[in-house]
C-alpha atoms as a PDB file:
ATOM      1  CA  UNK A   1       0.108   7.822  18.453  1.00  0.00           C
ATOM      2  CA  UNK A   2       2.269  10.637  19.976  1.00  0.00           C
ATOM      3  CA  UNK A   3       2.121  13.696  17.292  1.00  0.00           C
ATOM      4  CA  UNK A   4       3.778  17.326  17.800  1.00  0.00           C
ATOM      5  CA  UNK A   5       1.480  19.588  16.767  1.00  0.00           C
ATOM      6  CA  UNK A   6       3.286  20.585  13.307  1.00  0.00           C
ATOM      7  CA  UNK A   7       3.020  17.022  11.776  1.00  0.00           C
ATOM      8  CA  UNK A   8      -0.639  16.349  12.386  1.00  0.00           C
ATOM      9  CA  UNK A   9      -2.425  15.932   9.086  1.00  0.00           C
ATOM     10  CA  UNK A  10      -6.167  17.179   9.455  1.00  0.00           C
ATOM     11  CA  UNK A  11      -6.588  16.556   5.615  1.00  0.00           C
ATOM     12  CA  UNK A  12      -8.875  13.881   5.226  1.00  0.00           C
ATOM     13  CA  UNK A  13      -8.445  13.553   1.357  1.00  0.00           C
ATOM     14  CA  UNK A  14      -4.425  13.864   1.808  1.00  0.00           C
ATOM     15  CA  UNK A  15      -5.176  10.184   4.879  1.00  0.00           C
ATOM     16  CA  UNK A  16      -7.423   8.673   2.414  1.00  0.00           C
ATOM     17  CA  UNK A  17      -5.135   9.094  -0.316  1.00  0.00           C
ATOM     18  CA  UNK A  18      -2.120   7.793   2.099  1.00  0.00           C
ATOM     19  CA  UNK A  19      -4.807   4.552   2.916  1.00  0.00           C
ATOM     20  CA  UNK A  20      -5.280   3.656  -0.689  1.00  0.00           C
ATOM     21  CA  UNK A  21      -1.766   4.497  -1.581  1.00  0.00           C
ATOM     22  CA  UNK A  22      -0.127   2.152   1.121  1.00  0.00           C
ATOM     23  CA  UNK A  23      -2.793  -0.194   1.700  1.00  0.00           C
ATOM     24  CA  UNK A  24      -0.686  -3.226   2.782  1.00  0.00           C
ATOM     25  CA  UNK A  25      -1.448  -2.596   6.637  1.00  0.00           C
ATOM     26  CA  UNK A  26      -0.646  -3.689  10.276  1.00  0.00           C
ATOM     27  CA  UNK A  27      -3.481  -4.699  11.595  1.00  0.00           C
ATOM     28  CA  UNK A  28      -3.379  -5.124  15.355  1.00  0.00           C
ATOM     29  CA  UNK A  29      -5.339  -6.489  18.213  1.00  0.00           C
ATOM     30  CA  UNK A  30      -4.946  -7.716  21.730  1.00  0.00           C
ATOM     31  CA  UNK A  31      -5.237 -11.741  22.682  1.00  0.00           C
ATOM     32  CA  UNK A  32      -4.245 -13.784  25.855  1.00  0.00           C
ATOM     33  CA  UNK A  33      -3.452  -9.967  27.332  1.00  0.00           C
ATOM     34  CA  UNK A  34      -0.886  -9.016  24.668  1.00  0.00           C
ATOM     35  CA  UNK A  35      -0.544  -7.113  20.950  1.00  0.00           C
ATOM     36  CA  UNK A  36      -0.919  -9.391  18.357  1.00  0.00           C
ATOM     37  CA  UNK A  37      -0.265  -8.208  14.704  1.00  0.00           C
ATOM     38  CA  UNK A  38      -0.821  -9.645  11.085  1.00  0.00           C
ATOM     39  CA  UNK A  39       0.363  -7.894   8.054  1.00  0.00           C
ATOM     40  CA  UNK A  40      -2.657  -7.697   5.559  1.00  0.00           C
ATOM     41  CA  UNK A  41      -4.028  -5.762   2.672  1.00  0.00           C
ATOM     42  CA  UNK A  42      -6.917  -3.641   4.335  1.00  0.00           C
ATOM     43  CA  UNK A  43      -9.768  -2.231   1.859  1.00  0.00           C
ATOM     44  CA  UNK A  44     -11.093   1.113   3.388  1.00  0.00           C
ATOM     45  CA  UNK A  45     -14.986   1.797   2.127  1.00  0.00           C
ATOM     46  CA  UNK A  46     -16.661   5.225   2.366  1.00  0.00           C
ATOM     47  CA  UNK A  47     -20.626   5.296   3.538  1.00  0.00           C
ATOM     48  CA  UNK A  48     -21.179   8.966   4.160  1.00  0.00           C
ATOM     49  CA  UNK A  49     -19.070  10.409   6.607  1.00  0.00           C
ATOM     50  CA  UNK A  50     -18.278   7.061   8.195  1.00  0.00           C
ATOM     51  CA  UNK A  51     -15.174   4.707   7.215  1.00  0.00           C
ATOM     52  CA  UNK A  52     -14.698   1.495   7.095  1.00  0.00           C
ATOM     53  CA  UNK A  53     -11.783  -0.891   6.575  1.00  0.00           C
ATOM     54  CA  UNK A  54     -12.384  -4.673   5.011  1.00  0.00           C
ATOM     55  CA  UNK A  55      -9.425  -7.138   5.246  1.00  0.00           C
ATOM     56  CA  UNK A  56      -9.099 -11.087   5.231  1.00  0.00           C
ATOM     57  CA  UNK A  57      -6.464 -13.381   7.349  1.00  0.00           C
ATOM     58  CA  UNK A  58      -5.987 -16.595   7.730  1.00  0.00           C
ATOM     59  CA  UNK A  59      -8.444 -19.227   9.694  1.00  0.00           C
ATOM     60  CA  UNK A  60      -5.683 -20.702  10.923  1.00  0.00           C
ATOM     61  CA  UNK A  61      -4.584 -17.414  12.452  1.00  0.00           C
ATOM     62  CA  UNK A  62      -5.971 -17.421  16.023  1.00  0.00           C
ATOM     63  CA  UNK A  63      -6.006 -12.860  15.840  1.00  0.00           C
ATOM     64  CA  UNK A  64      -9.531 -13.532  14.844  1.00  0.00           C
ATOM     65  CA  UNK A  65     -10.819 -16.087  17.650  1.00  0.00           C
ATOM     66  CA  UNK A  66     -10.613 -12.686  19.840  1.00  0.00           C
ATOM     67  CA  UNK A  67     -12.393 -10.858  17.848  1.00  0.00           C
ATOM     68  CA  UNK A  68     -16.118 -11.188  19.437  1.00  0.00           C
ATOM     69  CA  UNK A  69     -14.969 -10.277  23.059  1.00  0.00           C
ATOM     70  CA  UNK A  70     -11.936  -7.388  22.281  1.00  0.00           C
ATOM     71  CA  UNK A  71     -13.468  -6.118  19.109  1.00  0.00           C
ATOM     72  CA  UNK A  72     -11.190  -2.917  19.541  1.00  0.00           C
ATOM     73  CA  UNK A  73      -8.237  -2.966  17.249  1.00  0.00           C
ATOM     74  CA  UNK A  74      -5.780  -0.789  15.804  1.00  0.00           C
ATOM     75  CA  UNK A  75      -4.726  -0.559  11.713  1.00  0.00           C
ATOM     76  CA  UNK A  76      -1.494   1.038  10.755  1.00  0.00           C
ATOM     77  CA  UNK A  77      -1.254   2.264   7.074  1.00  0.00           C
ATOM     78  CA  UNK A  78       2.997   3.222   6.477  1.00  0.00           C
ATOM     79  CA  UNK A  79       3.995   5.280   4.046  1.00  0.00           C
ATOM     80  CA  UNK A  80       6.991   6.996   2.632  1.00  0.00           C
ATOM     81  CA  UNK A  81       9.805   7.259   4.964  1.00  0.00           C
ATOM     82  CA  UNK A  82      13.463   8.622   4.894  1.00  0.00           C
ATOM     83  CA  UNK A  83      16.718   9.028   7.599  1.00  0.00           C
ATOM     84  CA  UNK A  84      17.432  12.784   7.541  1.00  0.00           C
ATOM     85  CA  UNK A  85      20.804  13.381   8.251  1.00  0.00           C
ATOM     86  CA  UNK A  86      22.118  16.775  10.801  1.00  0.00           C
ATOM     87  CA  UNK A  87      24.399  17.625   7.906  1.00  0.00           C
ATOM     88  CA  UNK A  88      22.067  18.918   5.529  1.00  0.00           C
ATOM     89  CA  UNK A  89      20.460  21.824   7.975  1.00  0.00           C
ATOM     90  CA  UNK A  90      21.985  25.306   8.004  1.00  0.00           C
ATOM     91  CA  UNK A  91      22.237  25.353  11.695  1.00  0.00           C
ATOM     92  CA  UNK A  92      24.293  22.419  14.348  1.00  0.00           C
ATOM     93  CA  UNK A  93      21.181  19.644  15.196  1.00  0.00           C
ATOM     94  CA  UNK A  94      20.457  16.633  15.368  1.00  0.00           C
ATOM     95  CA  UNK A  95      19.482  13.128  13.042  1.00  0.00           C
ATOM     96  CA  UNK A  96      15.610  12.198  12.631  1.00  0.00           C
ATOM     97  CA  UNK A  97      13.557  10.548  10.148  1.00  0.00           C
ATOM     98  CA  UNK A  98      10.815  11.609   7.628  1.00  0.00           C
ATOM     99  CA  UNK A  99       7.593   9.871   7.260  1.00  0.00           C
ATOM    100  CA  UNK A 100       4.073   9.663   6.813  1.00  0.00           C
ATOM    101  CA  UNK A 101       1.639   6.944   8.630  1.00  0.00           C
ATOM    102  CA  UNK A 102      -1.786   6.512   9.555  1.00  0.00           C
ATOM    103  CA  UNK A 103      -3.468   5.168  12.433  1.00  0.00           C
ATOM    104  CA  UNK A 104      -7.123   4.101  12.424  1.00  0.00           C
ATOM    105  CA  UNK A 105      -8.775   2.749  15.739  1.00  0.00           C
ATOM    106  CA  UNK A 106     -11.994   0.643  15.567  1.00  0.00           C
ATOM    107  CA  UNK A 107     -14.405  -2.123  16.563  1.00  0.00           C
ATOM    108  CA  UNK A 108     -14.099  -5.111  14.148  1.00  0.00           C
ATOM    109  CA  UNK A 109     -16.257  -7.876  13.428  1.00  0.00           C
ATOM    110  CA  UNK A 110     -16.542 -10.963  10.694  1.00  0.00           C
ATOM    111  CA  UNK A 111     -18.125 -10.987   8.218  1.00  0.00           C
ATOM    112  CA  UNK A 112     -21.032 -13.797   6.906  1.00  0.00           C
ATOM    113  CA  UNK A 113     -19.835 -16.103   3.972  1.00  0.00           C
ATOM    114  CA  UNK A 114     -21.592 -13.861   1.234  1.00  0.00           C
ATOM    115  CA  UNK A 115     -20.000 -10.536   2.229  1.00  0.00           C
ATOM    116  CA  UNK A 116     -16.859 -12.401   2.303  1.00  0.00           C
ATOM    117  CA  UNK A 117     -17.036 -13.722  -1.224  1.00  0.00           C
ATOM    118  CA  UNK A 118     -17.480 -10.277  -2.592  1.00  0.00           C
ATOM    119  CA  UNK A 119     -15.247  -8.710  -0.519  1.00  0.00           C
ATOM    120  CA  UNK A 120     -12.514 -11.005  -1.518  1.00  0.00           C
ATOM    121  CA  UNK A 121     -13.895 -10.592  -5.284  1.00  0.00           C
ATOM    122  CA  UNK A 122     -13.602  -6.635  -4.944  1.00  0.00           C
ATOM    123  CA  UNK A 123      -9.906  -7.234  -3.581  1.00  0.00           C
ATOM    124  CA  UNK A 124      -8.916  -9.269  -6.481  1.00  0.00           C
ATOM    125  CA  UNK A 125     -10.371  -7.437  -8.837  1.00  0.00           C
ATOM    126  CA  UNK A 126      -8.515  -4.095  -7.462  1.00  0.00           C
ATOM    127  CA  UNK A 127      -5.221  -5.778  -7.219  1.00  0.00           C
ATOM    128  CA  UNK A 128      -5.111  -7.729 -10.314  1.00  0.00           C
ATOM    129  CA  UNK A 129      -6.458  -4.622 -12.506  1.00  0.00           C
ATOM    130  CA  UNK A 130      -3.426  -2.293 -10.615  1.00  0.00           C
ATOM    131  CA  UNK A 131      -0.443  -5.405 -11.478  1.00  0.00           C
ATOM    132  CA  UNK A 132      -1.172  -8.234 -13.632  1.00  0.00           C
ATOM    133  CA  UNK A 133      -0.536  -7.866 -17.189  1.00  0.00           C
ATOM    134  CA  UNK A 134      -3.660 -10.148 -17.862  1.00  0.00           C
ATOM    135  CA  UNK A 135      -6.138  -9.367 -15.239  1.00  0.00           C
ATOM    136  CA  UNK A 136      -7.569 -12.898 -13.788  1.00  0.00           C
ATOM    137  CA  UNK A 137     -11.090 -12.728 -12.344  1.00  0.00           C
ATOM    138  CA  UNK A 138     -12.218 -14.102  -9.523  1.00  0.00           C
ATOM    139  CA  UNK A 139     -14.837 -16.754 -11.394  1.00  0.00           C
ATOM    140  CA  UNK A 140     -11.777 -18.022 -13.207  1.00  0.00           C
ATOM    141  CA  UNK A 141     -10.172 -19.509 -10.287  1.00  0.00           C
ATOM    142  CA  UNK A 142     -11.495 -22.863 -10.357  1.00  0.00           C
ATOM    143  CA  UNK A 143     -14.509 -23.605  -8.009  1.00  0.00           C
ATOM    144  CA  UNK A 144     -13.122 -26.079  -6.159  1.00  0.00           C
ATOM    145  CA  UNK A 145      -9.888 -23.960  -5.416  1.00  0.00           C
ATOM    146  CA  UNK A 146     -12.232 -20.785  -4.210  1.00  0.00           C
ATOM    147  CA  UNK A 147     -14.434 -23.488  -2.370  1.00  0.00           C
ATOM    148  CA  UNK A 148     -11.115 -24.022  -0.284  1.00  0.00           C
ATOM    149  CA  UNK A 149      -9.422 -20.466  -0.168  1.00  0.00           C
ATOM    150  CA  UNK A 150     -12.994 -19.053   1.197  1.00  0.00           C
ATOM    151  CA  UNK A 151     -13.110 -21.468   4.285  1.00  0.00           C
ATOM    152  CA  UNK A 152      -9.603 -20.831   5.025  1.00  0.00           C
ATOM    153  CA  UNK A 153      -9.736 -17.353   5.706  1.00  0.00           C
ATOM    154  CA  UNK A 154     -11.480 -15.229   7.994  1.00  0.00           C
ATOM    155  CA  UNK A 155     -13.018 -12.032   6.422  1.00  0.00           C
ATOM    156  CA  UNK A 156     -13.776  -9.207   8.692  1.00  0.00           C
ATOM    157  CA  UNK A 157     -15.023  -5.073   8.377  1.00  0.00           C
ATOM    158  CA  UNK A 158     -13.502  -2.114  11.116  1.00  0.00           C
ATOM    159  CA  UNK A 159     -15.466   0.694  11.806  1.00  0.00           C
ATOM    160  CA  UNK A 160     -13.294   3.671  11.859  1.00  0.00           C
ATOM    161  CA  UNK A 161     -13.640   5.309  15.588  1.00  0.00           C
ATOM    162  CA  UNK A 162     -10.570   7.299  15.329  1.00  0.00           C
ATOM    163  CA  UNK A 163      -8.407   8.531  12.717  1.00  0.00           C
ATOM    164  CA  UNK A 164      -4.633   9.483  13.377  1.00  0.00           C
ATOM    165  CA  UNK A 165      -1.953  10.931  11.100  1.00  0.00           C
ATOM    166  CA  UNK A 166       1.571  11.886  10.978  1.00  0.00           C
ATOM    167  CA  UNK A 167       3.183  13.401   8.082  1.00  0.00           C
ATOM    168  CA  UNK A 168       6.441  14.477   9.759  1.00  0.00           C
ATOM    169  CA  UNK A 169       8.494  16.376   6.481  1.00  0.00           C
ATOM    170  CA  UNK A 170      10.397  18.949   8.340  1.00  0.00           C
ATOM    171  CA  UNK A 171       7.816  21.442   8.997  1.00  0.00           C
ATOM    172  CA  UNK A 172       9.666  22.452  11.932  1.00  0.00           C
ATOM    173  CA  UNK A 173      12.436  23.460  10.109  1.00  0.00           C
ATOM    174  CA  UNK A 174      13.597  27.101   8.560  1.00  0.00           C
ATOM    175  CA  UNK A 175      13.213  27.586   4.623  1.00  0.00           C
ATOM    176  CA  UNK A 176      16.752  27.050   4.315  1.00  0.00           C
ATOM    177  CA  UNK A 177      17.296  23.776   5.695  1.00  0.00           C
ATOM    178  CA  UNK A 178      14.015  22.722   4.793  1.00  0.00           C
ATOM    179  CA  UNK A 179      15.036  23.013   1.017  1.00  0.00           C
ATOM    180  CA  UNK A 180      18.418  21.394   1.732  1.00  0.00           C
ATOM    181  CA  UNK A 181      16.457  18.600   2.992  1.00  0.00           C
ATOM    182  CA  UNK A 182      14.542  18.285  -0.090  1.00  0.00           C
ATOM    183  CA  UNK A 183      17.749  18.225  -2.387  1.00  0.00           C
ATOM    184  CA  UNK A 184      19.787  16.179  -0.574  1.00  0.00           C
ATOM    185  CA  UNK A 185      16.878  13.770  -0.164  1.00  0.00           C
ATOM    186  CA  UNK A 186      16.676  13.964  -4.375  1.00  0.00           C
ATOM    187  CA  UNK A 187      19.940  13.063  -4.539  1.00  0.00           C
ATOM    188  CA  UNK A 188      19.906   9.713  -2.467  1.00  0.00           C
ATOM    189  CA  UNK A 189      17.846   8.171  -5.726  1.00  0.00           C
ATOM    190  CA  UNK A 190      15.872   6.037  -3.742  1.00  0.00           C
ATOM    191  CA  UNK A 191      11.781   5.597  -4.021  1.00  0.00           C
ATOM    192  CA  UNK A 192      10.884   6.611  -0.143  1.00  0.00           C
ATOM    193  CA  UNK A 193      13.775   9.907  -0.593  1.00  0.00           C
ATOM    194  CA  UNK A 194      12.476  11.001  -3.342  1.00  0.00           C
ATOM    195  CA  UNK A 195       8.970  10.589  -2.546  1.00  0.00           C
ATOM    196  CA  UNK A 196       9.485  12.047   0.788  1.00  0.00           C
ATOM    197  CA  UNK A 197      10.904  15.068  -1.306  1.00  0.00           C
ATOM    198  CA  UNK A 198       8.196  15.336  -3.593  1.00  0.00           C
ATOM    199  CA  UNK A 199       5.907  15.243  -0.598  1.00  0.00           C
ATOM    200  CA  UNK A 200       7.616  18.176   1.099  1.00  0.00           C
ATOM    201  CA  UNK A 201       7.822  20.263  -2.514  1.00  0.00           C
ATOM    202  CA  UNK A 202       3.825  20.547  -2.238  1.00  0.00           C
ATOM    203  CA  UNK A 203       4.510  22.506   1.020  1.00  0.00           C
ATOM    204  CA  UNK A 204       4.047  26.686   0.505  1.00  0.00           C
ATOM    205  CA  UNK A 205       7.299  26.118   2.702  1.00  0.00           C
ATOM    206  CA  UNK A 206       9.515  24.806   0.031  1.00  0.00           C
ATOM    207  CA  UNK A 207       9.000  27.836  -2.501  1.00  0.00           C
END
């Protein structure tokens, strides 16, 4: 991913927190010579210093067929994102966009039918826990029904190779228009402005 200098994040904690945050990811490979993508929630594990990402699609989803001979794929985490318009800088420029994403290169492989079970047990619990008003757990799904949902998807694990992050918030800009940024972006009432804006308050920049 191309990044100017001024929007590379070298925080790890700040792209882990972006990873769990976001976690609904791109996850892309190549197949027959060409990019294929699924959208899919991807589960990143610590073990020391070394990350991982876990993630599930469908059998029927032929991304995974390729997985054995082009192991090398790409997962894109997106954030927060926002148009910033010319209008609100203190000096004639131009439009551009605020955002924050994470790109994590790796070798994947599947996973055997017990790792998968509790892999897929550790994603429900997460999810369910974080949304549903009365958690469900995985052993309440009826046996026959997990019988079928575990042979119909594919369960893999990514070891991280590379880690690559953009959190482009106007760092190139003077204190002046970097603040008029931030209020203007307040004022559009909208989840990815407003987060954007909170983003760019926890910048020394922006007092």
């Amino acid at each position: 991913m191309y990044i100017p200098p001024h929007f590379k994040q070298h925080d790890l904690q700040a792209v882990e927190q972006l990873i769990r945050e976001f976690s609904f990811a791109t996850l892309i490979s190549i197949k027959d010579q060409l990019p294929w993508a699924t959208h899919t929630p991807l589960e990143l594990v610590l073990r020391g210093e070394e990350w991982y990402l876990q993630g599930h699609i469908a059998r029927a989803n032929p991304q995974w067929k390729n997985f054995e001979t082009q192991p090398d794929v790409l997962a894109i985490f997106m954030g927060p994102h926002s148009y910033v318009s010319p209008s609100w800088y203190r000096q004639p420029n131009v439009p551009t966009w605020n955002y924050m994403a994470v790109h994590l290169y790796g070798k994947v492989k599947v996973m055997d039918e017990a790792a998968s079970e509790q892999m897929l047990r550790q994603l429900m619990m997460r999810y369910e826990q974080a949304h549903a008003e009365n958690p469900q757990r995985f052993d309440e799904i009826p046996p026959n029904m997990r019988a079928i949902d575990l042979r119909g998807v594919m369960v893999f694990e990514i070891k991280v190779e590379r880690i690559e992050a953009a959190f482009k918030l106007s760092q190139n800009r003077d204190a002046e228009s970097y603040a008029s940024v931030i209020a203007h972006l307040k004022k559009l009432k909208a989840y990815d402005a407003e987060r954007i804006a909170e983003e760019m308050e926890k910048s020394p920049k922006s007092i």
